[in-house]
Protein backbone atom coordinates (compact mmCIF):
# COMPACT_ATOMS: atom_id res chain seq x y z
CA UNK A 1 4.07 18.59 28.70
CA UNK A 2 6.24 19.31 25.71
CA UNK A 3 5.87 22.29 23.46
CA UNK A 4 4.63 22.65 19.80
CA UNK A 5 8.30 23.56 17.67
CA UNK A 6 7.18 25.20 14.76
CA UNK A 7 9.90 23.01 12.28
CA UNK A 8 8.31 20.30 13.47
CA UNK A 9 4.62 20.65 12.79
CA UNK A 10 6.08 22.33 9.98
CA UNK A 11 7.94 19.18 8.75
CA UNK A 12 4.65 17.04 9.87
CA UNK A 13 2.56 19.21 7.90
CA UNK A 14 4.18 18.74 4.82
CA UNK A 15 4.92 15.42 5.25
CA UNK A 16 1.26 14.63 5.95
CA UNK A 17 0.33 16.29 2.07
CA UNK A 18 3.38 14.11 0.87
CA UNK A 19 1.85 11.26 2.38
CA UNK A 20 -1.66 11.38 0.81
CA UNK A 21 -0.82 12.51 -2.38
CA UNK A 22 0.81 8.46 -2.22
CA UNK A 23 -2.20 7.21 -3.03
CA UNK A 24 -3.96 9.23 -6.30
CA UNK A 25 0.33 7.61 -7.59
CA UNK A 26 -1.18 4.32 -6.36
CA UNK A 27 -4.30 4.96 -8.50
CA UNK A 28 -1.61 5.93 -11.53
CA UNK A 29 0.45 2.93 -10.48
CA UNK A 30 -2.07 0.27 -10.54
CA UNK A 31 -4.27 1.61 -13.20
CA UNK A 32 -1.82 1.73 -15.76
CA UNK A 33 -1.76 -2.15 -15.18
CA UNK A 34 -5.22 -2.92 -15.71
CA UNK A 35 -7.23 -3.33 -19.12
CA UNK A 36 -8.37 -0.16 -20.47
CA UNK A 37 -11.43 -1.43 -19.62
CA UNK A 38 -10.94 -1.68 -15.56
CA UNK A 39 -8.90 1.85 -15.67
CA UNK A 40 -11.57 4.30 -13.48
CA UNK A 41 -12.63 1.28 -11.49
CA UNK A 42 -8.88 0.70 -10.53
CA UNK A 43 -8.49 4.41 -9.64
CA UNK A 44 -11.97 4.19 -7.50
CA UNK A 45 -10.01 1.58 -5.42
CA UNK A 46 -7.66 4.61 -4.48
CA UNK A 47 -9.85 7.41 -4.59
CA UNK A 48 -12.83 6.47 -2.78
CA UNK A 49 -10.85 4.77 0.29
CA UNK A 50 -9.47 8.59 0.84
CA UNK A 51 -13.14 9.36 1.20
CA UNK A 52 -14.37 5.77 3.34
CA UNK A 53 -10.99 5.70 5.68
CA UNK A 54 -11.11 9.23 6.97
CA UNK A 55 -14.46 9.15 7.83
CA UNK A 56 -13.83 5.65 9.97
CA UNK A 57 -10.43 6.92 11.23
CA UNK A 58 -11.94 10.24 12.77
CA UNK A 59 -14.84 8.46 13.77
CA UNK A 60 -13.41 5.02 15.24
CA UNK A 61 -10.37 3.72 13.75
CA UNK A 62 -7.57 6.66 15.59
CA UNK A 63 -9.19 5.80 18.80
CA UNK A 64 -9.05 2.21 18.99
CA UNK A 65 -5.50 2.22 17.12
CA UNK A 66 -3.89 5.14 19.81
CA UNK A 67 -5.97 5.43 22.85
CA UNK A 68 -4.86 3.95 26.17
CA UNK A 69 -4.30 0.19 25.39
CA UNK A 70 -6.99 -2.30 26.62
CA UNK A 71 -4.84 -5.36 27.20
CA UNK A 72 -2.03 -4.48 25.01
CA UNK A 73 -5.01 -5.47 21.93
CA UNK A 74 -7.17 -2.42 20.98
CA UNK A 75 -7.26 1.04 22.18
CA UNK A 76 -9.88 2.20 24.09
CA UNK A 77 -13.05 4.68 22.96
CA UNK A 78 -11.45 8.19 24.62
CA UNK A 79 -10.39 9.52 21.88
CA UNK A 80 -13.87 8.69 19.52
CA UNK A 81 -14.78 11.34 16.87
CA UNK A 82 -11.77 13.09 18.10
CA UNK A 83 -12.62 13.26 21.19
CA UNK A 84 -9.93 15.33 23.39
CA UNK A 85 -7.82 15.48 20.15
CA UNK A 86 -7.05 19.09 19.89
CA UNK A 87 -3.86 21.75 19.20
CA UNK A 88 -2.12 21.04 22.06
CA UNK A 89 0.95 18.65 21.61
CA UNK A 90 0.22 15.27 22.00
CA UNK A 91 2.03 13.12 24.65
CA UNK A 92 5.95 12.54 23.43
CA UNK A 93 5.87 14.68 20.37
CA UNK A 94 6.40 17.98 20.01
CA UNK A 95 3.41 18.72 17.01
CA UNK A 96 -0.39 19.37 17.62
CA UNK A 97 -2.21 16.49 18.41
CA UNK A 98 -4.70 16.64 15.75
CA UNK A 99 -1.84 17.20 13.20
CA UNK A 100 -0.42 13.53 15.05
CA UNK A 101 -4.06 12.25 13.88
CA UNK A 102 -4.61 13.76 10.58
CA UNK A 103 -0.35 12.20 9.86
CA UNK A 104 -1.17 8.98 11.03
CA UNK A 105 -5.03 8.78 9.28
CA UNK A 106 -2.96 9.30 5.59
CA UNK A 107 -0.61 5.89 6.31
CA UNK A 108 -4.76 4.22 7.33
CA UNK A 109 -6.26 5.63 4.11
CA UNK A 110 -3.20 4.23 1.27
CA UNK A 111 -3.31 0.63 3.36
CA UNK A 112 -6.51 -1.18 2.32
CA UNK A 113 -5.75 0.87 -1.20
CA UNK A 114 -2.63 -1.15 -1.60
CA UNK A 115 -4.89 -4.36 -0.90
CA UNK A 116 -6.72 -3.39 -4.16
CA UNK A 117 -4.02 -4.58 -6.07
CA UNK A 118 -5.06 -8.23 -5.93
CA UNK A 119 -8.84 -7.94 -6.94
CA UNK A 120 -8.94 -5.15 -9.86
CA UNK A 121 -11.07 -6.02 -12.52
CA UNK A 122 -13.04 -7.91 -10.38
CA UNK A 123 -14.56 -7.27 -7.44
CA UNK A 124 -18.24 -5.05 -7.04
CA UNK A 125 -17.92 -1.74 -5.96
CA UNK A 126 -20.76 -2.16 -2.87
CA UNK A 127 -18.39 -4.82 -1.73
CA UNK A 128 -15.36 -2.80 -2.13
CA UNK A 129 -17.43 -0.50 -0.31
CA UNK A 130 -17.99 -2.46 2.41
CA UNK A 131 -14.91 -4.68 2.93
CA UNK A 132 -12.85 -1.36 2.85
CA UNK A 133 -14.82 0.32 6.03
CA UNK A 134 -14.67 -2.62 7.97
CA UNK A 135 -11.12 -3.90 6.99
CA UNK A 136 -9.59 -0.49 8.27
CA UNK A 137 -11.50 -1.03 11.77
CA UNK A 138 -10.88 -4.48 12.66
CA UNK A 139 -7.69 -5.35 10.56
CA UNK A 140 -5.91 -1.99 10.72
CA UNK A 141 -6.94 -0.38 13.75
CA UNK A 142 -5.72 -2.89 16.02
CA UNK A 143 -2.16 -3.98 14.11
CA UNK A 144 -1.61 -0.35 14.16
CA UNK A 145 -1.78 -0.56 17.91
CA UNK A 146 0.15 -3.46 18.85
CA UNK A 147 2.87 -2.07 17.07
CA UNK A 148 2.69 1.91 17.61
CA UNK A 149 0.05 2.36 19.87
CA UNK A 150 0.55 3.19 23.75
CA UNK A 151 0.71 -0.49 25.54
CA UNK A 152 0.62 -2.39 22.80
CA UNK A 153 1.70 -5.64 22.73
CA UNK A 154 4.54 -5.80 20.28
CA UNK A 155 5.82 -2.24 20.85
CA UNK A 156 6.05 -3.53 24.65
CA UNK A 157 8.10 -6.84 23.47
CA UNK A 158 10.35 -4.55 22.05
CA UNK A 159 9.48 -5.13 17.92
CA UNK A 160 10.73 -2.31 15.54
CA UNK A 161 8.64 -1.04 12.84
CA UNK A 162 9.62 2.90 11.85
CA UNK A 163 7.00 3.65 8.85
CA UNK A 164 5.12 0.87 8.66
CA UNK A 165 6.56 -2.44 7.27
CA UNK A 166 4.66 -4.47 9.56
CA UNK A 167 1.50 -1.92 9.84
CA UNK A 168 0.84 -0.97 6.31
CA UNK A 169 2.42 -3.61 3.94
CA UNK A 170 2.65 -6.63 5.61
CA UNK A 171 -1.00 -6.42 6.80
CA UNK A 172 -1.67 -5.51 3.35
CA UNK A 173 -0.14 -7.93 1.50
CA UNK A 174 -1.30 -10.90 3.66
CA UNK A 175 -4.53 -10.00 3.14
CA UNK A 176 -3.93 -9.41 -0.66
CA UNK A 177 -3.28 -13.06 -0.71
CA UNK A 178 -6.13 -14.29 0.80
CA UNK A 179 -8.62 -12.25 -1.65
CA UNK A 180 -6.73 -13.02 -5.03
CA UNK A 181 -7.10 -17.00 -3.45
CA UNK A 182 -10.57 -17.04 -2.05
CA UNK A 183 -12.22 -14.65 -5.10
CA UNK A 184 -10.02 -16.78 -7.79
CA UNK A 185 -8.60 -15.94 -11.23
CA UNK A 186 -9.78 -13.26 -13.63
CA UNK A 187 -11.82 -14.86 -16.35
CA UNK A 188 -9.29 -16.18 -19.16
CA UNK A 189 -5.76 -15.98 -16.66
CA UNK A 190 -3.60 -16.99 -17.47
CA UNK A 191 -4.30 -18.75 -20.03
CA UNK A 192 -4.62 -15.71 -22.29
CA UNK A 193 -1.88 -12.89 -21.41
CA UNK A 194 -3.35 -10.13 -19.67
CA UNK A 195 -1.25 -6.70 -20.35
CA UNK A 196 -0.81 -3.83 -19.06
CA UNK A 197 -2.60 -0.78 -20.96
CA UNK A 198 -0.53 2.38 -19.85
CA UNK A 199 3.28 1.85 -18.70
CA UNK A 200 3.17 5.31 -19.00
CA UNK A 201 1.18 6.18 -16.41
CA UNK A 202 2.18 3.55 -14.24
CA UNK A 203 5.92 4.94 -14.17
CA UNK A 204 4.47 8.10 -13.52
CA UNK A 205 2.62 6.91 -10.63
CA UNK A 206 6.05 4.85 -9.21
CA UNK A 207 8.19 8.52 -9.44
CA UNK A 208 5.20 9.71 -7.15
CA UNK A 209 5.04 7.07 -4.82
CA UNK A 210 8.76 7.41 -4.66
CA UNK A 211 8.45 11.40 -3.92
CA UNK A 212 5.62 11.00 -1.30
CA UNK A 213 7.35 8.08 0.66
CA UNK A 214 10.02 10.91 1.59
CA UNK A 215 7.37 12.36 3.95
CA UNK A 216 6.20 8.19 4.60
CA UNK A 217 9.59 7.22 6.08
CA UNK A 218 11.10 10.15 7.05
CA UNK A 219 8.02 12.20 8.42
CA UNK A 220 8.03 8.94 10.56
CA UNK A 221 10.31 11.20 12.67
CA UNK A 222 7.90 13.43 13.63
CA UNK A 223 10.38 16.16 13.74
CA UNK A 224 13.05 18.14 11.81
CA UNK A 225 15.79 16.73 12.86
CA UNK A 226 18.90 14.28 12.34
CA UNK A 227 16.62 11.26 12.07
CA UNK A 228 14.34 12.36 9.52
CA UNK A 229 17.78 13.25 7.40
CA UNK A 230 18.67 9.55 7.86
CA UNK A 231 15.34 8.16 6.93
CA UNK A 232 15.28 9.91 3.67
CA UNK A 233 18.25 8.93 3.00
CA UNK A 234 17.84 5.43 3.32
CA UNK A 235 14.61 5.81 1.48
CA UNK A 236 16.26 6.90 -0.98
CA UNK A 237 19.31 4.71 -1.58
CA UNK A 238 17.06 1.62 -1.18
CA UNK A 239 14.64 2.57 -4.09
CA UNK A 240 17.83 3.25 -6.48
CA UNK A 241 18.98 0.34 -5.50
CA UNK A 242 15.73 -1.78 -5.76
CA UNK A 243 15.34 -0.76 -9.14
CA UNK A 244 18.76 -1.61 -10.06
CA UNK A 245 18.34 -4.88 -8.79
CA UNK A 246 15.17 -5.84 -10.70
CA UNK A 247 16.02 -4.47 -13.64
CA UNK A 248 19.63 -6.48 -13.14
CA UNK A 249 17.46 -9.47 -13.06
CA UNK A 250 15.48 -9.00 -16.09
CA UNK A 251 18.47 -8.03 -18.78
CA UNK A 252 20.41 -11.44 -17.08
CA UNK A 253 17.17 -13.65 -18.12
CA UNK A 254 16.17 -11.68 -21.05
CA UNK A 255 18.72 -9.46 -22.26
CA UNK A 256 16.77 -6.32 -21.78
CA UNK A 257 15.26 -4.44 -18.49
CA UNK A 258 11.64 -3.40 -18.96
CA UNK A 259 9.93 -0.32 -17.84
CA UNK A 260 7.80 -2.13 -15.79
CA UNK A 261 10.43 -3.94 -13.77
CA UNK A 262 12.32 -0.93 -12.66
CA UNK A 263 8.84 0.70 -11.24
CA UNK A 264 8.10 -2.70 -9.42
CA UNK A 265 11.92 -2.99 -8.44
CA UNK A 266 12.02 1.07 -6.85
CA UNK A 267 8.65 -0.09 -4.65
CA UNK A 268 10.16 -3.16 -3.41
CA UNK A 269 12.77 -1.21 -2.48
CA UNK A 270 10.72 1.40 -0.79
CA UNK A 271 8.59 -0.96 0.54
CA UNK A 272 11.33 -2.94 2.36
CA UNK A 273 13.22 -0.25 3.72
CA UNK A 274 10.30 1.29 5.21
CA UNK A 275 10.63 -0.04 8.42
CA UNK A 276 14.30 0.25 8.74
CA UNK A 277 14.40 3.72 7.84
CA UNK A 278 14.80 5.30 11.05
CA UNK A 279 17.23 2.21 12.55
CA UNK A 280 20.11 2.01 9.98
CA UNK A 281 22.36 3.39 7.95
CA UNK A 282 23.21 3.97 4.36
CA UNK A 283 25.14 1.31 3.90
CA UNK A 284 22.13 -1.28 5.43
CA UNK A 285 19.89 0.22 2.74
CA UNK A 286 21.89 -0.67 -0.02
CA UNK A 287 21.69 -4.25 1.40
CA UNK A 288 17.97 -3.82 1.74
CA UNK A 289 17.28 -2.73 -1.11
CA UNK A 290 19.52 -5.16 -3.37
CA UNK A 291 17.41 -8.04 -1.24
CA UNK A 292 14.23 -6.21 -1.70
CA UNK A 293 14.44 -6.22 -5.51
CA UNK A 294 15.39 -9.42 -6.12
CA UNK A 295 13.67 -11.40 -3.49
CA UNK A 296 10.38 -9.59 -4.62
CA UNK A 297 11.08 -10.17 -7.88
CA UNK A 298 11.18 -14.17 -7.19
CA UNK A 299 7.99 -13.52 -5.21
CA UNK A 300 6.13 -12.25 -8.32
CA UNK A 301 7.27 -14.90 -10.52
CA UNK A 302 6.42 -17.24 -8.36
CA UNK A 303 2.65 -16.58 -8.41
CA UNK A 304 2.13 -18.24 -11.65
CA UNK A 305 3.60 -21.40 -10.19
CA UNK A 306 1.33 -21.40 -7.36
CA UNK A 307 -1.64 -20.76 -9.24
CA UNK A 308 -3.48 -17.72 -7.99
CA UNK A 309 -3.90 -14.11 -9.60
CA UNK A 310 -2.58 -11.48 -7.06
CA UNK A 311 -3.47 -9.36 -10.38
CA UNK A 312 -1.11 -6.28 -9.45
CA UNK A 313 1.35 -7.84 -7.33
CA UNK A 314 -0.20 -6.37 -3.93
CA UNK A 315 1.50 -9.62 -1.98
CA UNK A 316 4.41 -10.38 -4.10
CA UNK A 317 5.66 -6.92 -3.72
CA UNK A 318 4.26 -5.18 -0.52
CA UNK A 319 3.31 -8.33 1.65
CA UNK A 320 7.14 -10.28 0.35
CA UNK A 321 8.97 -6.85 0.80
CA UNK A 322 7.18 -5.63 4.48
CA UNK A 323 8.26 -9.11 5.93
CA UNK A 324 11.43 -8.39 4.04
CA UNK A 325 11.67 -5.38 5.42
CA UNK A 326 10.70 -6.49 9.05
CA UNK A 327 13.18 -9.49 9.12
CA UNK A 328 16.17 -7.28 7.77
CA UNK A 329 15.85 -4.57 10.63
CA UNK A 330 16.32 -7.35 13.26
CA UNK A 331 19.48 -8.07 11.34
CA UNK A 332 20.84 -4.56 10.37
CA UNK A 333 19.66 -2.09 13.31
CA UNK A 334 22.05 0.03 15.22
CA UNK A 335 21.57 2.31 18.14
CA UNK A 336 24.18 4.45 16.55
CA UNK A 337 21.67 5.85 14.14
CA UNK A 338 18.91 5.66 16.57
CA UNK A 339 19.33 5.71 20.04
CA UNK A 340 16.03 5.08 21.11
CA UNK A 341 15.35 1.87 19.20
CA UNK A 342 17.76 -1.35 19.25
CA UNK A 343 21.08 -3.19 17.87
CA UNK A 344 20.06 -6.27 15.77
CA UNK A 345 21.88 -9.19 14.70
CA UNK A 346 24.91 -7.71 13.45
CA UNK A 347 25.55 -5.23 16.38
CA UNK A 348 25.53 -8.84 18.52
CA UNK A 349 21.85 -8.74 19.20
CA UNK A 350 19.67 -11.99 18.16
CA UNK A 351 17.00 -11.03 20.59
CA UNK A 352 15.56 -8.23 18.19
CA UNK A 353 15.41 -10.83 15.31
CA UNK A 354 13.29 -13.14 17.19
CA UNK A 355 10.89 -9.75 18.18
CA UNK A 356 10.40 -9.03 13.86
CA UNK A 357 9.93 -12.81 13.59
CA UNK A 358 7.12 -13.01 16.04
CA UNK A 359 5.51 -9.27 15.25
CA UNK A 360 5.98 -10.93 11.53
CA UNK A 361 3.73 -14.33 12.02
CA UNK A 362 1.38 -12.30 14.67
CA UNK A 363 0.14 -9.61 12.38
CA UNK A 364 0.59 -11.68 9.05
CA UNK A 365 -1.54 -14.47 10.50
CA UNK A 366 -4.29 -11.97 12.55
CA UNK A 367 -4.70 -9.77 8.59
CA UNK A 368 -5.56 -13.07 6.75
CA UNK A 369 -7.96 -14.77 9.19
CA UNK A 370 -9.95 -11.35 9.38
CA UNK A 371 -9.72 -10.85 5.93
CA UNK A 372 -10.82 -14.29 4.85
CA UNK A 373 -13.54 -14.30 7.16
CA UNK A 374 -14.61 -10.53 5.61
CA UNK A 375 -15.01 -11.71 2.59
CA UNK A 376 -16.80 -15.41 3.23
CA UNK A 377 -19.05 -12.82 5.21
CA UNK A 378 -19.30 -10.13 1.95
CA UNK A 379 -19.63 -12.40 -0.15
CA UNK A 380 -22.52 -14.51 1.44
CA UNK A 381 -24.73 -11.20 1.82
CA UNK A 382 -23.90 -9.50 -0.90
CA UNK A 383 -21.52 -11.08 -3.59
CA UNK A 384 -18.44 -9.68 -3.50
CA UNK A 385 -17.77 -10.60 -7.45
CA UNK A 386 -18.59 -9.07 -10.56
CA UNK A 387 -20.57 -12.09 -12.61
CA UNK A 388 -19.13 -12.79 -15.90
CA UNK A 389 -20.69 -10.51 -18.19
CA UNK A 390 -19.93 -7.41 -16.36
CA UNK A 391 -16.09 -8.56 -15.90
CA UNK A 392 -16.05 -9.23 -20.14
CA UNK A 393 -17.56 -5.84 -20.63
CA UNK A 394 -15.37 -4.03 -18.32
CA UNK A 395 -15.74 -2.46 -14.33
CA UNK A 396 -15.57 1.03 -15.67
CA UNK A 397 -18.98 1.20 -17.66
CA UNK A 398 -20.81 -1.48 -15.97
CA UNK A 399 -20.46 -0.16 -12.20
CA UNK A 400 -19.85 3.50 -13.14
CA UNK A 401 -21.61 4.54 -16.59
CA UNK A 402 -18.24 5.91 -17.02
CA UNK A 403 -15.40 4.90 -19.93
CA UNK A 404 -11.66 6.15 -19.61
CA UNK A 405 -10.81 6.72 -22.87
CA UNK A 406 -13.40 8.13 -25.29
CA UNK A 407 -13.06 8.52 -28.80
CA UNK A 408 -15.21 11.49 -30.23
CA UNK A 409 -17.42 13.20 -28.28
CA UNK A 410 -19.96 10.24 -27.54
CA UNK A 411 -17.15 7.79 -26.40
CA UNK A 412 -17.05 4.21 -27.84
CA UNK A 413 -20.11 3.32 -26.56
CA UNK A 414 -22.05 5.42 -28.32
CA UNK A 415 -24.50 5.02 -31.17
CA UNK A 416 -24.05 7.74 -33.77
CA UNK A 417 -26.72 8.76 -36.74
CA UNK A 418 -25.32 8.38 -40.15
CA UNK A 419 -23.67 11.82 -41.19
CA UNK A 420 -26.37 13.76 -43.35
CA UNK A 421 -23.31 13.94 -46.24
CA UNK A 422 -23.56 11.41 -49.17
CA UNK A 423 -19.58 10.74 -48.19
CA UNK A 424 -19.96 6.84 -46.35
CA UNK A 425 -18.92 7.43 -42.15
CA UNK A 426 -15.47 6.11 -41.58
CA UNK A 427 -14.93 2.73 -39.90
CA UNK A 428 -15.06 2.67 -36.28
CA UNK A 429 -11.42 1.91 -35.04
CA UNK A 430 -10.97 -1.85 -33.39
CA UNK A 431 -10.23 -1.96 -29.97
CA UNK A 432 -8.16 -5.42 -29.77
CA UNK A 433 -10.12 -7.04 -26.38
CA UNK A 434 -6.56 -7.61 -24.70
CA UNK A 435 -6.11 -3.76 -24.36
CA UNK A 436 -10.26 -2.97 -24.48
């Protein structure tokens, strides 16, 4: 059996906090997006899935994604409510188990809270509820263990996924799609222009992500050590670079960059390189991330084309860059960065290629058809949309009594008493409905 290296669970530790705090900058990311109207509503997406997907991961979820393989599908039950999961190192690694658990439960909480991105401002909160709990069991779970868990089936076939390309965004993304298309358009897209409310916040949630996907990729090492140093640097370089790249695009068509593309192009980036991170060099990243932000980009424009509101961009960006991502490690992977994974394409290697195609089509295709039949299931017990007055009034108010801007001390929606002084109240300000 190994032993516990302090630098390690030291690294592990801190990459596990970096890792969580990813998703309250999701929350900032996407809610800066929505209406002002849909703002807490978009952040309970985030916040509450911290809450719903620790209690299933502890419970259910780490066991059947990394306990002894049944068939290469599922783990089995040994490790249920943590089970067995204690301080001594677990197999392979050289870090307590339970900090192995509590590292790999923060890349199962921010998964199905990326998904969120293609239902804000519309979807009920008992469904979200719902859908959320069970999507991390039977969608996560298992993708988690073909790919990372002990006998699973892709990991045996020899597929590379460092961070999660495959686990977290693809799996994501495809099932992003599926909800934005079976739940349909938000009411009055696009034929009226729905804007963001707060860039602001939004960038400041992208300079988060892009701080706690240091501890994403390169805490994918599980150590202190030379391969953690090349994952964050390849994190790096491929954000930069992703964010040059979409804001290239946008002052080529437009003559200026916005705010808003260089945030979208830095995730692309991030989201591409994620699982090459540990597999190539510097160099590869800059190739990653100059296809990650303008192939994403494309993907993004090309929803309004194909008719469906993916209102965030969960699928253009995560689902478009994961299989990205996925595709580009079978091309640029080298075993001189990382002996214990493989050469791709380039190093003379087409076999590795064909692996990220098929992990690719197995795990895109499983996330939609369980997603799609979640929500045809939600949705015929339950609902799983807001009706049409609650999505004109807003999320926030009607599903949480809550508002996230107030203006005096009773909010907008209050009704004040005329001021006892002579002196006429001033007009109420006009929120225009675009921003409201």
């Amino acid at each position: 059996m190994n032993e516990i290296n302090a630098a390690d669970t030291t690294w592990v530790l801190v990459s596990s906090a970096m890792v969580l705090l990813m998703t309250p900058a999701l929350a900032l990311f996407y809610g800066g997006m929505v209406r002002t109207k849909n703002t807490l509503s978009t952040f309970m997406h985030s916040f509450m899935a911290m809450g719903l997907v620790t209690v299933a991961w502890v419970t259910l979820g780490y066991s059947m994604a990394f306990a002894e393989t049944k068939g290469g599908l599922i783990g089995g039950l040994d490790y249920a409510f943590l089970n067995g999961v204690g301080i001594d190192p677990r197999s392979g690694t050289t870090v307590p188990h339970l900090l192995f658990m509590v590292f790999q439960m923060m890349f199962a909480i921010i998964t199905p809270a990326l998904i969120s991105g293609a239902y804000a401002e519309r979807i009920k909160f008992s469904s979200y509820v719902v859908f959320t709990l069970l999507w991390s069991l039977v969608v996560y779970s298992p993708v988690c263990h073909w790919v990372w868990g002990p006998g699973g089936w892709l990991a045996k076939r020899g597929a590379l996924d460092f961070a999660g390309g495959t686990v977290v965004h693809l799996a994501s993304g495809a099932s992003a799609l599926v909800i934005a298309i079976t739940i349909g358009k938000r009411k009055g897209y696009p034929e009226r222009k729905i804007v963001p409310h707060n860039l602001t916040m939004t960038l400041l949630g992208a300079g988060m992500l892009w701080f706690g996907w240091f501890g994403f990729n390169a805490g994918s090492s599980l150590g202190a050590n030379g391969l953690a140093a090349v994952a964050f640097a390849n994190t790096h370089i491929a954000a930069a670079v992703g964010a040059l790249a979409w804001a290239g695009i946008e002052a080529a068509r437009y003559g200026k960059p916005s705010s808003l593309g260089v945030a979208s192009g830095l995730v692309a980036g991030l989201v591409a390189i994620t699982p090459a991170a540990g597999f190539v060099g510097p160099m590869a990243s800059i190739a990653i991330g100059l296809a990650a932000g303008a192939v994403c980009y494309g993907a993004v424009m090309l929803k309004g084309k194909a008719g469906y509101d993916d209102s965030l961009d969960a699928f253009g960006i995560h689902g478009v860059g994961g299989m990205l991502g996925a595709l580009l490690t079978g091309v640029f992977a080298s075993k001189v960065w990382n002996p214990a994974g493989q050469d791709g394409l380039l190093a003379g290697n087409s076999a590795l290629l064909t692996e990220q195609v098929i992990g690719i089509l197995a795990a895109g295709a499983y996330a939609a058809v369980v997603t799609f039949v979640l929500v045809k299931v939600i949705n015929a017990v339950m609902g799983f949309r807001v009706d049409e007055e609650t999505e004109y009034e807003g999320l926030d108010g009607a599903l949480h009594g809550e508002e996230a801007y107030s203006l005096g001390e009773g909010g907008v929606h209050a009704v004040e008493k005329a001021p006892p002084s002579s002196v006429p109240a001033p007009a109420a300000p006009v929120l225009a409905r675009e921003g409201a």
